[in-house]
Protein backbone atom coordinates (compact mmCIF):
# COMPACT_ATOMS: atom_id res chain seq x y z
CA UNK A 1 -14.03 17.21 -10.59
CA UNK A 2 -16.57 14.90 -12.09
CA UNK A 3 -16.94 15.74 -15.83
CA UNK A 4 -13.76 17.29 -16.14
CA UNK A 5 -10.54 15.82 -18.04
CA UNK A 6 -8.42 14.05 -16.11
CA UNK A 7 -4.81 15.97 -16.05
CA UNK A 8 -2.43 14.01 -17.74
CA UNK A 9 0.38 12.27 -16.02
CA UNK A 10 3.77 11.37 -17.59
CA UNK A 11 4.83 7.88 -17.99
CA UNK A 12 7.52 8.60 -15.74
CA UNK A 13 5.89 9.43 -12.90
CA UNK A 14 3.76 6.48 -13.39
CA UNK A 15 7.00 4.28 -13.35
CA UNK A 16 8.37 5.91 -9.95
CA UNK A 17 4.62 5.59 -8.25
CA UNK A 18 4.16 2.14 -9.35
CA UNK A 19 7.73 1.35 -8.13
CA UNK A 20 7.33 2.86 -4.10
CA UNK A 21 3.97 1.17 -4.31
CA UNK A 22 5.64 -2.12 -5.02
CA UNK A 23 8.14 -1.18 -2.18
CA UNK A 24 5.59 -0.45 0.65
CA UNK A 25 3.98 -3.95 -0.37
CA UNK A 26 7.42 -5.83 -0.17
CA UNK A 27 8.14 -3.87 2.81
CA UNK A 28 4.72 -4.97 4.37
CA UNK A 29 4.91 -8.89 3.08
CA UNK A 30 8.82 -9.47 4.12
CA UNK A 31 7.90 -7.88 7.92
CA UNK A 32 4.59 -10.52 8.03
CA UNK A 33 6.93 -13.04 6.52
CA UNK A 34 9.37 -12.24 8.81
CA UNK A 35 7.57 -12.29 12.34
CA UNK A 36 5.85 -15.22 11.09
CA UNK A 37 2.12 -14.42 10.84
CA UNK A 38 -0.73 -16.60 9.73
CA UNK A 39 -3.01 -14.19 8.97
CA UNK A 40 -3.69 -10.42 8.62
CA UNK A 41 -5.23 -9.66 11.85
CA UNK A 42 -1.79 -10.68 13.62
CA UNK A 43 0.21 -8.63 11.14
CA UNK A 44 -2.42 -5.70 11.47
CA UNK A 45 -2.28 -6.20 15.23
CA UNK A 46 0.90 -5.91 15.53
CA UNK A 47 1.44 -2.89 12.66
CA UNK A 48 -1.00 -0.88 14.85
CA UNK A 49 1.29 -1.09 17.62
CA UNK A 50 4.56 -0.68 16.04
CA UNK A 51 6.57 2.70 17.13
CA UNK A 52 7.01 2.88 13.36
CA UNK A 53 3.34 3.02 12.49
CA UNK A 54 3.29 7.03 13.06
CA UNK A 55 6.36 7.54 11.25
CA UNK A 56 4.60 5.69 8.06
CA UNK A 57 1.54 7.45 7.76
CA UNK A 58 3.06 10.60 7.98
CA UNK A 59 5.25 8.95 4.98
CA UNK A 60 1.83 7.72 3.44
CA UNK A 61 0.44 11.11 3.54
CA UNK A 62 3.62 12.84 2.40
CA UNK A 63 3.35 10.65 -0.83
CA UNK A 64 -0.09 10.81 -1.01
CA UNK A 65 0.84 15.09 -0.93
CA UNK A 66 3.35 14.60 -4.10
CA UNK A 67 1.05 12.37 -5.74
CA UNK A 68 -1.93 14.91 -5.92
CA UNK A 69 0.35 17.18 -7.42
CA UNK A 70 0.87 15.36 -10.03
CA UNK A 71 -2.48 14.56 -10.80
CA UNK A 72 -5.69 14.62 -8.74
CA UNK A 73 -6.94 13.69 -5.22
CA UNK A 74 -9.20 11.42 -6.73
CA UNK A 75 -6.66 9.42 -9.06
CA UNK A 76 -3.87 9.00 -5.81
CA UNK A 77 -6.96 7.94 -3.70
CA UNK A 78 -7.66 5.29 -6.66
CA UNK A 79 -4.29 4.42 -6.60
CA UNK A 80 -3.88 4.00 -3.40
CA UNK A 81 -7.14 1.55 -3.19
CA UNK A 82 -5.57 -0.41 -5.71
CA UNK A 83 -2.76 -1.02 -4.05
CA UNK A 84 -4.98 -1.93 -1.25
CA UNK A 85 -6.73 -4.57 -3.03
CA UNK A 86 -3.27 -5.68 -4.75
CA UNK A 87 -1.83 -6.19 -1.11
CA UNK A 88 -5.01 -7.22 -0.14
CA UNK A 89 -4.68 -10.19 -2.91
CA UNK A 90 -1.21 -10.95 -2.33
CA UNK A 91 -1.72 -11.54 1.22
CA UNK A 92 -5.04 -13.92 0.34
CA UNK A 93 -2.43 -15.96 -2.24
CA UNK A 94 0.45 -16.27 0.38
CA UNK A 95 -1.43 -17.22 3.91
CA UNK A 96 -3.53 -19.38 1.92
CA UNK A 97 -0.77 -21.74 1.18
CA UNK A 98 0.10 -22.13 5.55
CA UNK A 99 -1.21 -24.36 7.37
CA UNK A 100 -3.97 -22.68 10.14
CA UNK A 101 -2.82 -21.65 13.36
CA UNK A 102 -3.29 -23.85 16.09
């Protein structure tokens, strides 16, 4: 709630967050990598149309679930923007480097 305290969270479960976070985002960069994508409308494209997509939101929310017991709705949705914007970033840095498609 605003006002309140936020509930504290151990440095451990910090660590194991941080680490499926950076996971998801290698997961995500080596599959873009991997079909060869130039830019994040193919690789979103072609996400939303993967039999897997289901499968990994229902994983999303599942963490998402464990998360908010360990601290509040609020904090995983925070997270969880931040490692939007961090994959967001990353993908910026890497595509920027290819040459355009044709």
């Amino acid at each position: 709630m605003h006002g309140s305290q936020p509930p504290e969270v151990s440095e451990e479960d910090v660590r194991l967050f941080a680490a499926d976070v950076r996971e998801a985002l290698d997961e995500y960069l080596r599959y873009g990598q991997e079909q060869g994508f130039t830019c994040q409308s193919l690789l979103v494209a072609a996400l939303d149309g993967h039999p897997g997509l289901v499968a990994g939101q229902g994983l999303a929310f599942a963490l998402a679930g464990w998360a908010a017991q360990a601290t509040t709705p609020a904090t995983v949705t925070t997270i969880a923007g931040l490692a939007g914007a961090l994959l967001a970033c990353s993908l910026t840095i890497t595509w920027r480097r290819l040459p355009p498609p044709d």
